[in-house]
Protein backbone atom coordinates (compact mmCIF):
# COMPACT_ATOMS: atom_id res chain seq x y z
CA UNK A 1 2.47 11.13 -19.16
CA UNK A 2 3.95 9.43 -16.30
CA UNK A 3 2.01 7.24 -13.87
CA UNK A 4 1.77 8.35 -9.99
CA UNK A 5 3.53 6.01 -7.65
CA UNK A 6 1.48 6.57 -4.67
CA UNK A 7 1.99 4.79 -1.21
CA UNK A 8 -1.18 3.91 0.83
CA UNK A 9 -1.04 3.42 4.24
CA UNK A 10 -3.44 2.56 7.27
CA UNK A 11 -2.06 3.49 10.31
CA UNK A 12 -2.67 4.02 13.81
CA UNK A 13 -3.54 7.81 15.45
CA UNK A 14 0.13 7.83 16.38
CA UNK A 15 1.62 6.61 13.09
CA UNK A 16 2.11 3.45 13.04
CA UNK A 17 1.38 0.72 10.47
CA UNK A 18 1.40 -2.25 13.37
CA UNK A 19 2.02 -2.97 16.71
CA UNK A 20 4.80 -3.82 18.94
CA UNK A 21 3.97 -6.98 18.27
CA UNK A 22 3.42 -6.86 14.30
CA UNK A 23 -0.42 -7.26 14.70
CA UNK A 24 -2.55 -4.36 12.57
CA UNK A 25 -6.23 -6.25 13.22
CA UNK A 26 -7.39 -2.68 14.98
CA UNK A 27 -6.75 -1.37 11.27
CA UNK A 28 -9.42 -3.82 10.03
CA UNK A 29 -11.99 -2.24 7.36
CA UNK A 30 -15.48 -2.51 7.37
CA UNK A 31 -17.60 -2.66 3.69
CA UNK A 32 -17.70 1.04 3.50
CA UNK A 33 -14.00 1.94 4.09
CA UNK A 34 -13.12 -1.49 1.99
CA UNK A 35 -15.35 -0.26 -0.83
CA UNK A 36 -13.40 2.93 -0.73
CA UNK A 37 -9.82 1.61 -1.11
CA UNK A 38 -11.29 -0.57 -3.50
CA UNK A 39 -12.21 2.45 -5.99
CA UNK A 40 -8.62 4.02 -4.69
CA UNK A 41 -6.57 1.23 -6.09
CA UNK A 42 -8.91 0.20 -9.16
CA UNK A 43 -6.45 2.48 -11.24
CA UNK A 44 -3.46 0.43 -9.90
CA UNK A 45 -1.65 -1.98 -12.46
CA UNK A 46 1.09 -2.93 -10.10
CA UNK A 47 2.19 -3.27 -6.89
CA UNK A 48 5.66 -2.94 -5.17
CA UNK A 49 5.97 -4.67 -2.05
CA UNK A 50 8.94 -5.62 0.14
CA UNK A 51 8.75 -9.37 1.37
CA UNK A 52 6.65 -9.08 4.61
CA UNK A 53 4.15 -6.91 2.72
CA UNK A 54 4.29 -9.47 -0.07
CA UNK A 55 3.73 -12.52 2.60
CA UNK A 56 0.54 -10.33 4.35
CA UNK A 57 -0.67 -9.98 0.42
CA UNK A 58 -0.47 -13.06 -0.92
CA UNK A 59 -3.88 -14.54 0.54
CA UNK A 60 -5.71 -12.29 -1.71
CA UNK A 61 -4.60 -15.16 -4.18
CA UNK A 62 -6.48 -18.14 -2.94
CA UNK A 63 -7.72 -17.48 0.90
CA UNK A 64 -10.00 -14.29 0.08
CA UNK A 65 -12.35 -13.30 -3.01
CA UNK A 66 -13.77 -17.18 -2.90
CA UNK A 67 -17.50 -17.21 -4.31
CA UNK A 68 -18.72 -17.27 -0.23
CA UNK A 69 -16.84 -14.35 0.80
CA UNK A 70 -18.46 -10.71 1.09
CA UNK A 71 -19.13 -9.01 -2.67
CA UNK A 72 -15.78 -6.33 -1.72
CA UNK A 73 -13.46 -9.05 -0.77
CA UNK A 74 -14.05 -10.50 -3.94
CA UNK A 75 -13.97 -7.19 -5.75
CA UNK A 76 -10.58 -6.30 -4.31
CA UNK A 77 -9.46 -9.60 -4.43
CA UNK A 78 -9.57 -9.47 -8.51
CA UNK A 79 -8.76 -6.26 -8.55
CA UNK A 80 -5.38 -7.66 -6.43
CA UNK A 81 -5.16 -10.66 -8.73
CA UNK A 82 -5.29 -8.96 -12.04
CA UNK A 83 -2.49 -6.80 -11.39
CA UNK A 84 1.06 -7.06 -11.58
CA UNK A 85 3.47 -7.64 -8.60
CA UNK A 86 6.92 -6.89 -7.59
CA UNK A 87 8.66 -7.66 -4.75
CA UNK A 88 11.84 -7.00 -3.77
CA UNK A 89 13.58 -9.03 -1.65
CA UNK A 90 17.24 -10.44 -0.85
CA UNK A 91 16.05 -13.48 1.03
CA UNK A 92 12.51 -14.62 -0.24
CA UNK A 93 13.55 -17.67 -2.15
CA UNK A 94 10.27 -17.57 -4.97
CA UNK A 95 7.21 -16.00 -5.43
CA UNK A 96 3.87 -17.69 -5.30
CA UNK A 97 1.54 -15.49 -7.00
CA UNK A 98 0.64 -15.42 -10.94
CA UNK A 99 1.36 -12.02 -12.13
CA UNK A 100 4.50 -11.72 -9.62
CA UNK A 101 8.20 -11.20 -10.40
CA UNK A 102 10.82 -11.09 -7.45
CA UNK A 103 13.43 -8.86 -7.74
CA UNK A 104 16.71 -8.82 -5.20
CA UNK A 105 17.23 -4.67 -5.42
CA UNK A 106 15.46 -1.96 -5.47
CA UNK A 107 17.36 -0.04 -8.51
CA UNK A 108 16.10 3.45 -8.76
CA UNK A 109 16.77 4.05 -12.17
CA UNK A 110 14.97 0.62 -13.11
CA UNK A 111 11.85 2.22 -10.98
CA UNK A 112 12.10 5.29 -12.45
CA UNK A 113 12.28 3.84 -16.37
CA UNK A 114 9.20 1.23 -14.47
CA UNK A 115 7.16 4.46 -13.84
CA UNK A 116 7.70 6.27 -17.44
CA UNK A 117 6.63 3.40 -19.25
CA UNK A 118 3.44 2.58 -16.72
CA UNK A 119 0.00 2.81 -18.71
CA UNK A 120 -1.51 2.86 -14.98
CA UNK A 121 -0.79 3.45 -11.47
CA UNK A 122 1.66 2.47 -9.46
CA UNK A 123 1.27 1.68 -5.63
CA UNK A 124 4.36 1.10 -3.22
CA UNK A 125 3.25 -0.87 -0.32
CA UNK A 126 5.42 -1.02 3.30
CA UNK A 127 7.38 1.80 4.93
CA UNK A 128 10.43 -0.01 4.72
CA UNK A 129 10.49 -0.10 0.54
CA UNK A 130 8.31 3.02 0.81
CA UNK A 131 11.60 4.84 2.32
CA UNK A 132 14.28 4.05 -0.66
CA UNK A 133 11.36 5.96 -3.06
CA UNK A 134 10.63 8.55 -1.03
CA UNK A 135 14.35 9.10 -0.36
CA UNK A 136 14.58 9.35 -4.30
CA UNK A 137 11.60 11.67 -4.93
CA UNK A 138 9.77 9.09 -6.45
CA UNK A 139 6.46 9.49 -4.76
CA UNK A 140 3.68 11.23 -6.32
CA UNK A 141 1.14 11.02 -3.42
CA UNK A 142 0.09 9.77 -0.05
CA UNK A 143 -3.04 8.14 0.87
CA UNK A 144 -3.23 7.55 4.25
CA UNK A 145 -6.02 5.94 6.48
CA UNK A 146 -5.81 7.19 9.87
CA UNK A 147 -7.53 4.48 12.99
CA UNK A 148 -8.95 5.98 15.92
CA UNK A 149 -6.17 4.01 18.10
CA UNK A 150 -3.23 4.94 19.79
CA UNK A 151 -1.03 1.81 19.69
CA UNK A 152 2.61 3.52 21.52
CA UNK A 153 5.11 1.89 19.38
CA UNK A 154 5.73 -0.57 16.71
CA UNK A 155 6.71 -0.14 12.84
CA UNK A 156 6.27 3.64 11.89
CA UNK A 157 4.30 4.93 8.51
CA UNK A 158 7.39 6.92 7.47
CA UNK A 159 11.22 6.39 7.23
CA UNK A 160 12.95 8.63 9.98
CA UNK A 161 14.64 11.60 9.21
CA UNK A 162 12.26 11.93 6.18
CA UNK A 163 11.16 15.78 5.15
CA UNK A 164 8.30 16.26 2.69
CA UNK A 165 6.23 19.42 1.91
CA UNK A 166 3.25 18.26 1.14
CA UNK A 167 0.02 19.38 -0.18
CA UNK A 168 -3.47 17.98 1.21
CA UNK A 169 -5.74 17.32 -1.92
CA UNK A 170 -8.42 15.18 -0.14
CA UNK A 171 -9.90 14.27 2.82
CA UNK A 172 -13.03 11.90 4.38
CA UNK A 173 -14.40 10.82 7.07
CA UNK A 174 -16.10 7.79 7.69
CA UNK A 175 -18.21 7.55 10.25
CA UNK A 176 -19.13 4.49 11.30
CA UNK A 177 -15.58 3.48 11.75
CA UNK A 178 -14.19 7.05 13.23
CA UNK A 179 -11.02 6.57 10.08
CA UNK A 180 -9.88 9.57 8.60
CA UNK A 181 -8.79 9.27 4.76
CA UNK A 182 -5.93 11.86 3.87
CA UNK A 183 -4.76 12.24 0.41
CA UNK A 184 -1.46 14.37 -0.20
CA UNK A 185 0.59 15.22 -3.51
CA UNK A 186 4.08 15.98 -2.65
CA UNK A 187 5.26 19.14 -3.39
């Protein structure tokens, strides 16, 4: 069987993943939303990030999951470290994270052959890579985490001119926070 490639996103009422000015802090997680993308990704065994996504990643490496830090930043954070990495960039000169490889392209045939021969999940992270795989029909499913906060512009969830049929499987509230958890399969 093949393993899902699923993209997870936290965005903003109005869907976007950050800001005009590339700040996401009103997409923080408390413990109980943390906990939950925590169980999410536990059946992730790699990650595909572009290079910004890889850059905003990388501190789960050595800055988070110390022995001081809250019990789910350490969770994620070796849930984060024991997985592999990709990233795919043209300009990132090397990679500083164990598990990592860098890759220049993003070669659809070498993600789909990537995806057969994945014993677990896959997860795509970044609209920008996210678009060459949903372009492709590579996409299983779509997580997305949606903030109570209208932030008018900046980078958007999804690739424009992008048409899906999708198929809600899941949904959640949490309440503290006001976030609303979306799951789709694509059709």
């Amino acid at each position: 069987m093949t393993a899902k490639l699923i993209y997870v996103a936290m965005e903003s009422l109005d869907g976007y993943i950050e800001d005009e000015e590339g700040e996401f802090d009103w997409a923080r997680p408390d413990d109980e939303m943390h906990r939950f993308v925590n169980d999410l990704l536990r059946p992730v065994g790699t990650y595909l990030y572009g290079k910004r996504m890889y850059e905003t990643m990388q501190g789960w490496e050595t800055q988070y999951g110390r022995a001081s830090d809250p019990p789910v930043e350490r969770d994620f954070a070796k849930l984060w470290r024991a997985a592999d990495k990709v990233v795919y960039s043209r300009t990132l000169k090397q990679v500083s994270t164990s598990k990592t490889r860098l890759e220049r392209t993003f070669d659809l045939h070498s993600m789909r052959e990537m995806k057969a021969r994945a014993e677990r999940g896959l997860a795509i992270g970044g609209p920008g890579l996210a678009a060459n795989a949903f372009r492709a029909g590579l996409i299983d499913e779509i997580h997305l985490l949606i903030a109570p906060r209208i932030v008018g512009g900046g980078k958007p969830s999804f690739p424009d001119e992008l048409d899906l049929k999708l198929q809600l499987i899941d949904e959640r509230r949490f309440e503290k926070s006001s976030i609303a958890y979306l799951r789709y399969a694509a059709a």
